[in-house]
N, C-alpha and C. Protein backbone atom coordinates (compact mmCIF):
# COMPACT_ATOMS: atom_id res chain seq x y z
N UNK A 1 27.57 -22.79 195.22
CA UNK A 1 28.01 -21.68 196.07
C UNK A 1 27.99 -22.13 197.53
N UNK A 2 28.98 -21.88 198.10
CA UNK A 2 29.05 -22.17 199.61
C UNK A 2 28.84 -21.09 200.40
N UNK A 3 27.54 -21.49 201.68
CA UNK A 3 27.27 -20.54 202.29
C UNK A 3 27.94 -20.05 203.58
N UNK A 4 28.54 -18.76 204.14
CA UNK A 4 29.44 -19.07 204.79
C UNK A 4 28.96 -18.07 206.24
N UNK A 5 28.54 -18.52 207.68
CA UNK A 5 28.17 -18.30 208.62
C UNK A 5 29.38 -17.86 210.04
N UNK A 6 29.02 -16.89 209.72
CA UNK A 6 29.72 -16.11 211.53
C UNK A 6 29.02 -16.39 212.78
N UNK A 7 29.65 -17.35 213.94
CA UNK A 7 28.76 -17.37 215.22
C UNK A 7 29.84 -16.34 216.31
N UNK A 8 29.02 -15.63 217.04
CA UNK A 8 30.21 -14.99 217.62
C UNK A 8 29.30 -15.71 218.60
N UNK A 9 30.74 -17.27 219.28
CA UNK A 9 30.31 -18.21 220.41
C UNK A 9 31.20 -18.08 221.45
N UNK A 10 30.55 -18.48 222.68
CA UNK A 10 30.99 -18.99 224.06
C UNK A 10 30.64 -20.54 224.34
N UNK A 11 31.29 -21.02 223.86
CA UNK A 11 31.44 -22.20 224.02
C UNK A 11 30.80 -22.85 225.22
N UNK A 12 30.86 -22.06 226.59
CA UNK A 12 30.43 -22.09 227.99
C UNK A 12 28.83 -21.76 228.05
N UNK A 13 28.22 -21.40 226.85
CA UNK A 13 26.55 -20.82 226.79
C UNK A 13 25.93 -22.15 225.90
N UNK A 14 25.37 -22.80 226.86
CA UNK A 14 23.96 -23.83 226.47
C UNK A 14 23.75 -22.96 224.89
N UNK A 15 22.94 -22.14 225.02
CA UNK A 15 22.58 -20.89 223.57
C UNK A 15 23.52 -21.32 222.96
N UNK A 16 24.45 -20.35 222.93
CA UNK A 16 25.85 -20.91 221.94
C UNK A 16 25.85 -22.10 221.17
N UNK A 17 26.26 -23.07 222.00
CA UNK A 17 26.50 -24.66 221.50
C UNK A 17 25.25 -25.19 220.67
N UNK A 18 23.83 -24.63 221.33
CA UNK A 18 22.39 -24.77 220.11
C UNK A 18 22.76 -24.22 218.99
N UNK A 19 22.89 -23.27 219.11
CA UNK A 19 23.35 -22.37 217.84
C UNK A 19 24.21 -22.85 216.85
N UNK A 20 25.32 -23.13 217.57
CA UNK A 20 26.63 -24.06 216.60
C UNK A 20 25.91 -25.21 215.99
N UNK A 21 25.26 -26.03 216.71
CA UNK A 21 24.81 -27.16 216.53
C UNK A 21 23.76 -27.58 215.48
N UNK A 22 22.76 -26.51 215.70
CA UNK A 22 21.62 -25.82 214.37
C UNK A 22 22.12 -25.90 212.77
N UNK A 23 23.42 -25.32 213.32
CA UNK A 23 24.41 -24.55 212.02
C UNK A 23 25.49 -25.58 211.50
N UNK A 24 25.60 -26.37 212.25
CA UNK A 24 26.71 -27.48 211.70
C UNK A 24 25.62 -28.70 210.83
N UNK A 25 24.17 -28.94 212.04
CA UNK A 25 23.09 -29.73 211.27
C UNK A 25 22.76 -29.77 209.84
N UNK A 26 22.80 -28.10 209.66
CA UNK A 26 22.22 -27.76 208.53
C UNK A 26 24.00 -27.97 207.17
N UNK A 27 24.41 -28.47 207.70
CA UNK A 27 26.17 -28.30 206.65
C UNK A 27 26.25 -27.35 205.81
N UNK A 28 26.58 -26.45 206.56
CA UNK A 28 27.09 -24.94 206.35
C UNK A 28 28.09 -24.68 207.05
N UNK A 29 28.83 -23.91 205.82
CA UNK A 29 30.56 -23.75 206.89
C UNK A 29 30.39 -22.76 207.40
N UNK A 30 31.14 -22.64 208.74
CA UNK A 30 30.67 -21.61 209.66
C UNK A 30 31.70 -20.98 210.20
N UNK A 31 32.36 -19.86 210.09
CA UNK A 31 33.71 -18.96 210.88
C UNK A 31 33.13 -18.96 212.15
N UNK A 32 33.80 -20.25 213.38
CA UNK A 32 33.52 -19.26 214.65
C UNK A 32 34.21 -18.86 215.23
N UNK A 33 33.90 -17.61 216.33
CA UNK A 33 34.53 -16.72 216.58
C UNK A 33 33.84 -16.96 218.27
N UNK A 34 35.19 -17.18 218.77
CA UNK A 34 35.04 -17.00 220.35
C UNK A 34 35.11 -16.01 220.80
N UNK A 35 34.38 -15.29 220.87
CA UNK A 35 34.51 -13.33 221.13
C UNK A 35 35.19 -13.34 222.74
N UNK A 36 35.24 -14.74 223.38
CA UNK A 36 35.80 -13.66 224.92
C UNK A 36 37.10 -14.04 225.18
N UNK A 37 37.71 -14.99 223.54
CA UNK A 37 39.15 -14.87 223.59
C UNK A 37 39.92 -13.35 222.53
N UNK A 38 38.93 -13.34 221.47
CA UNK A 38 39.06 -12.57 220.38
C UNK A 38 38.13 -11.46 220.53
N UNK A 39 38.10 -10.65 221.45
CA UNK A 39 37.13 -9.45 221.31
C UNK A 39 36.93 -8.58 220.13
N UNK A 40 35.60 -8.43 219.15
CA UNK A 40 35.76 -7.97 218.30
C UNK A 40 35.86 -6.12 218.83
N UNK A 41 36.61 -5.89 218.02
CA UNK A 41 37.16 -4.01 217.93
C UNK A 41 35.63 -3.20 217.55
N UNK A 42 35.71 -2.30 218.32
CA UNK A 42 34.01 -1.85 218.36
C UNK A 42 33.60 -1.27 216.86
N UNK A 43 34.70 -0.94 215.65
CA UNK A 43 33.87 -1.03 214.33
C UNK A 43 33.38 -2.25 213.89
N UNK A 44 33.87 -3.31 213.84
CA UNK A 44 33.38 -4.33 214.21
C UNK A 44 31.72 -4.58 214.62
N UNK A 45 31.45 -4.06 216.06
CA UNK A 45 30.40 -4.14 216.66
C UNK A 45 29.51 -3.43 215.86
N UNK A 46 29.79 -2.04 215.15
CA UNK A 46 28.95 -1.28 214.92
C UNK A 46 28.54 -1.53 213.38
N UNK A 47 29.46 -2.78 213.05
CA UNK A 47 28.29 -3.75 211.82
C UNK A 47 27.54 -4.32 212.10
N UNK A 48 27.72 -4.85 213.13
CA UNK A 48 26.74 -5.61 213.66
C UNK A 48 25.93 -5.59 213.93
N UNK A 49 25.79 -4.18 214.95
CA UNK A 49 24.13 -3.78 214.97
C UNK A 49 23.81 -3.37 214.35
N UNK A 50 24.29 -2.33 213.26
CA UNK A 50 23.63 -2.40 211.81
C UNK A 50 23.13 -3.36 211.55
N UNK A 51 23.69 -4.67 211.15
CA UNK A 51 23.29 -6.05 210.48
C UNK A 51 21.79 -5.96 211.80
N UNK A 52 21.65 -6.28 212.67
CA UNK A 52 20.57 -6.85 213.54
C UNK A 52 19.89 -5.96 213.64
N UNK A 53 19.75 -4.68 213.17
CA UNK A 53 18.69 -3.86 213.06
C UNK A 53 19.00 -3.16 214.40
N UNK A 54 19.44 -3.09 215.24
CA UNK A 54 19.44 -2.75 217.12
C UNK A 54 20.23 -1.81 217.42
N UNK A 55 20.34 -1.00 218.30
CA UNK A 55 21.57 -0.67 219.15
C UNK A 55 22.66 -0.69 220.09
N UNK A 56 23.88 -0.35 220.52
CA UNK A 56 24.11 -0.95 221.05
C UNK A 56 23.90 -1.74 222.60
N UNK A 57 22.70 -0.66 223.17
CA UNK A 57 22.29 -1.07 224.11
C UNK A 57 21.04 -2.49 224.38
N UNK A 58 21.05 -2.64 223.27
CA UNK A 58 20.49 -4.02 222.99
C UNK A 58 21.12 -5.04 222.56
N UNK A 59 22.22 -5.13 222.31
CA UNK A 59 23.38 -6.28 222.35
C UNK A 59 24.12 -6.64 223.57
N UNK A 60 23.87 -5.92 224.67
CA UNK A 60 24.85 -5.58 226.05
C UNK A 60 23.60 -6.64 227.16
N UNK A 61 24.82 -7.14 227.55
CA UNK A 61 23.88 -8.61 228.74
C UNK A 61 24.16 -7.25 229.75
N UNK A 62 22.78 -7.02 230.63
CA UNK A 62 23.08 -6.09 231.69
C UNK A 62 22.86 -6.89 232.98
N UNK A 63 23.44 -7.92 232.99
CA UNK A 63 23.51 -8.47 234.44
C UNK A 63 24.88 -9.08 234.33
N UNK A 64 25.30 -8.39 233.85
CA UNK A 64 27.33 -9.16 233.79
C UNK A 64 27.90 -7.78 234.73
N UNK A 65 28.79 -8.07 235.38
CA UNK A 65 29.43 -7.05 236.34
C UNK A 65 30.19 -6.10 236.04
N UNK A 66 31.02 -6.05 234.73
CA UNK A 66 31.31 -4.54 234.07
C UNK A 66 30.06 -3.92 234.00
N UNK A 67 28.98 -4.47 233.60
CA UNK A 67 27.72 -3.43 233.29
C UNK A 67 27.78 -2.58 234.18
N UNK A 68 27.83 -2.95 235.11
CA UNK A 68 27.06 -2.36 237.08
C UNK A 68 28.57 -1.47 237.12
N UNK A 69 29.63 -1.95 237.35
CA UNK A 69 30.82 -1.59 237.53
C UNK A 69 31.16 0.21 236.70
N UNK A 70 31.01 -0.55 235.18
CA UNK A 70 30.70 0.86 234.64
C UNK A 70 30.19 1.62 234.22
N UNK A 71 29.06 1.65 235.09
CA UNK A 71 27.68 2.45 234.89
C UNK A 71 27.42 2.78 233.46
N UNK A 72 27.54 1.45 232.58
CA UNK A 72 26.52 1.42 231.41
C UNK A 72 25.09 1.47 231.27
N UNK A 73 24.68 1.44 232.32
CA UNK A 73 23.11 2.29 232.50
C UNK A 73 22.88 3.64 232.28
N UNK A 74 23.78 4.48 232.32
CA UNK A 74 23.64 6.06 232.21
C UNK A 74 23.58 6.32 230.63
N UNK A 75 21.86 7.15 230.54
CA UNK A 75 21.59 7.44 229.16
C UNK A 75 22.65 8.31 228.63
N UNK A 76 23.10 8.95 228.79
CA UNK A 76 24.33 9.85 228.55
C UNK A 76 25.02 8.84 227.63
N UNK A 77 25.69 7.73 227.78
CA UNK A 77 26.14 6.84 227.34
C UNK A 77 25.81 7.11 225.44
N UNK A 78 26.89 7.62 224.64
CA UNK A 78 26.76 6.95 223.33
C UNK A 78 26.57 5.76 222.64
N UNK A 79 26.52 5.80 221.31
CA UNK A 79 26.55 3.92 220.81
C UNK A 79 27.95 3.73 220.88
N UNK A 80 28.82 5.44 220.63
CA UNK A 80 30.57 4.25 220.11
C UNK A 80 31.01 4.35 221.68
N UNK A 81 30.78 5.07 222.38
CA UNK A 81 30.97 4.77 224.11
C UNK A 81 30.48 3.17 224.50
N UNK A 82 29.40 2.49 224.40
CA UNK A 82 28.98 1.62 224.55
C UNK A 82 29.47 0.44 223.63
N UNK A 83 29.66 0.53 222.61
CA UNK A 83 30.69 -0.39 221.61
C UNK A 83 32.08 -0.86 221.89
N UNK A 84 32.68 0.49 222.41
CA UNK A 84 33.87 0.50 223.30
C UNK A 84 33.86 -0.53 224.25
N UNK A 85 32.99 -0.07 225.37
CA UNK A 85 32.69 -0.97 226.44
C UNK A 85 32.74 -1.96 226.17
N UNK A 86 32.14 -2.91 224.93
CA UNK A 86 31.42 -4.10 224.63
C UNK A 86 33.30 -4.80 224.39
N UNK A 87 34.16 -4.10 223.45
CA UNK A 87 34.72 -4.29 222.44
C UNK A 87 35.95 -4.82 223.75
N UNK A 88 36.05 -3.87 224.93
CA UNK A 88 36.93 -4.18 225.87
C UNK A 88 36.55 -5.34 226.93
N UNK A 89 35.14 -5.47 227.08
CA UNK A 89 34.72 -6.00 228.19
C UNK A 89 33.67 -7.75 227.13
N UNK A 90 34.50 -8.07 226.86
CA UNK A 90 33.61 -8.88 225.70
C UNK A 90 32.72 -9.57 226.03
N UNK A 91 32.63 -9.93 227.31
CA UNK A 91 31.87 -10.36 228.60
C UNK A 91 29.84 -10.06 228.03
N UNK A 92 30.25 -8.90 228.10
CA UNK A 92 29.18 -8.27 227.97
C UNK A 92 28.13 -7.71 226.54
N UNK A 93 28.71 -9.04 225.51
CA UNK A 93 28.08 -8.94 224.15
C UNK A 93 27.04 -10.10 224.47
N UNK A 94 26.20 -10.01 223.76
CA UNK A 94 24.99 -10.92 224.19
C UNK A 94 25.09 -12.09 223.01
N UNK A 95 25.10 -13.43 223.50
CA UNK A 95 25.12 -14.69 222.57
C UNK A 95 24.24 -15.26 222.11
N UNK A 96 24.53 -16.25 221.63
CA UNK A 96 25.32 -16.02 220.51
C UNK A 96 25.01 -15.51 219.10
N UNK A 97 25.58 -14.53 218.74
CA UNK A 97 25.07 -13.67 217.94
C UNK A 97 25.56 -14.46 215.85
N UNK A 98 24.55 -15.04 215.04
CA UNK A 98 25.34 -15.48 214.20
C UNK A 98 25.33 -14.25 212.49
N UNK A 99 25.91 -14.35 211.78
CA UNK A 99 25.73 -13.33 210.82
C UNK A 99 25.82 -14.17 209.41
N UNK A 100 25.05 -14.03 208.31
CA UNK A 100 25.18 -14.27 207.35
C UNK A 100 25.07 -13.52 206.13
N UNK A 101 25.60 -13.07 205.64
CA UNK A 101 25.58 -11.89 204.84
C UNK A 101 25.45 -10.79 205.29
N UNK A 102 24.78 -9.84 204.81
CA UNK A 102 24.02 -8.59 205.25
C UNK A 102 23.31 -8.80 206.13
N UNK A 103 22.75 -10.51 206.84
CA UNK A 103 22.08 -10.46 208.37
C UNK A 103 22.50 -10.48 209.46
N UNK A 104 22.28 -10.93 210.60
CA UNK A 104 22.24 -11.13 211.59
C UNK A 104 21.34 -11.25 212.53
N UNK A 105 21.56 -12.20 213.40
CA UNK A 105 20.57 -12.51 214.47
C UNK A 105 20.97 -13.15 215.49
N UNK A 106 20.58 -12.79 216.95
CA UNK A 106 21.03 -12.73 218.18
C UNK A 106 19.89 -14.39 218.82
N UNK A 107 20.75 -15.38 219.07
CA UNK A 107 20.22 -16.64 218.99
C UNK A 107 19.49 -16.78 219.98
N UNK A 108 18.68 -15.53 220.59
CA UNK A 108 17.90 -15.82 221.99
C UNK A 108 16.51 -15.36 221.79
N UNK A 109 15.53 -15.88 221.10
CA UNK A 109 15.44 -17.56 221.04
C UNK A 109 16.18 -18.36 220.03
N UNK A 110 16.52 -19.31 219.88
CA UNK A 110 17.07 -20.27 218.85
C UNK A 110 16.51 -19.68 216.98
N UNK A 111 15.27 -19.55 217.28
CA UNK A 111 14.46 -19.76 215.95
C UNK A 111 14.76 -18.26 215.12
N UNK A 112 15.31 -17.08 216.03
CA UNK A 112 15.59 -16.12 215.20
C UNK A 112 16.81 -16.60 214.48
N UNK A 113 17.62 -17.24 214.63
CA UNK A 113 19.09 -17.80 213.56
C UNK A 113 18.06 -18.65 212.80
N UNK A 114 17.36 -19.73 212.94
CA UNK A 114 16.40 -20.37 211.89
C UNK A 114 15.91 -19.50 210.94
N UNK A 115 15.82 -18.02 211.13
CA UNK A 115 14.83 -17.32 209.85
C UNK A 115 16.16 -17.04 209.42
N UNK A 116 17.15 -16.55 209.20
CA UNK A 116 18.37 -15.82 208.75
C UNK A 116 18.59 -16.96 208.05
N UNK A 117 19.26 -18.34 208.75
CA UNK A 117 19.67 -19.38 207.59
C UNK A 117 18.62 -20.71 206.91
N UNK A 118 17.36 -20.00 206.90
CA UNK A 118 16.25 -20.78 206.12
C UNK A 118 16.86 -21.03 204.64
């Protein structure tokens, strides 16, 4: 059986390229997905944080400048309001996030993708 791994990468993130790199070590085929050419569509997103256990305000880098721009700080803010955001502004999904089955895990630190593809 071949195991088959989602990185949603930025190629441009040190993180990222560990991540890829972890995952290619281990020879496992891996779908990657450059999310800030291919923004995933916010149902999409909202597997995702399902899969990682989180919400969406814990997938969102809040020092990227849509954050500030569109006052994604305001609790008011929903999850599919904030998914939206993510889904348009792809900028602002936090990396690199990889998925394997029913998991997922957000590669910051490295070793949370190590427990997912043990």
């Amino acid at each position: 059986m071949t195991t088959s791994i989602k990185i949603y990468h930025n190629p441009q993130c040190s993180k990222s390229r560990n991540a890829l790199e972890l995952i290619q070590q281990k020879q496992l085929t891996v779908e990657i997905i450059e999310y800030l050419k291919f923004p995933p569509h916010s149902r999409e997103l909202a597997h995702l944080i399902k899969k990682l256990g989180v919400t969406a305000r814990e997938i969102i880098r809040k020092n990227e400048e849509p954050y500030k721009k569109l006052g994604l700080s305001n609790p008011k803010l929903n999850e599919s309001e904030l998914l939206e955001a993510i889904s348009i502004n792809p900028i602002l999904l936090q990396r690199p996030i990889v998925v394997l089955n029913d998991k997922a895990a957000i590669g910051r630190p490295l070793e949370n993708i190590e427990k997912i593809i043990a």
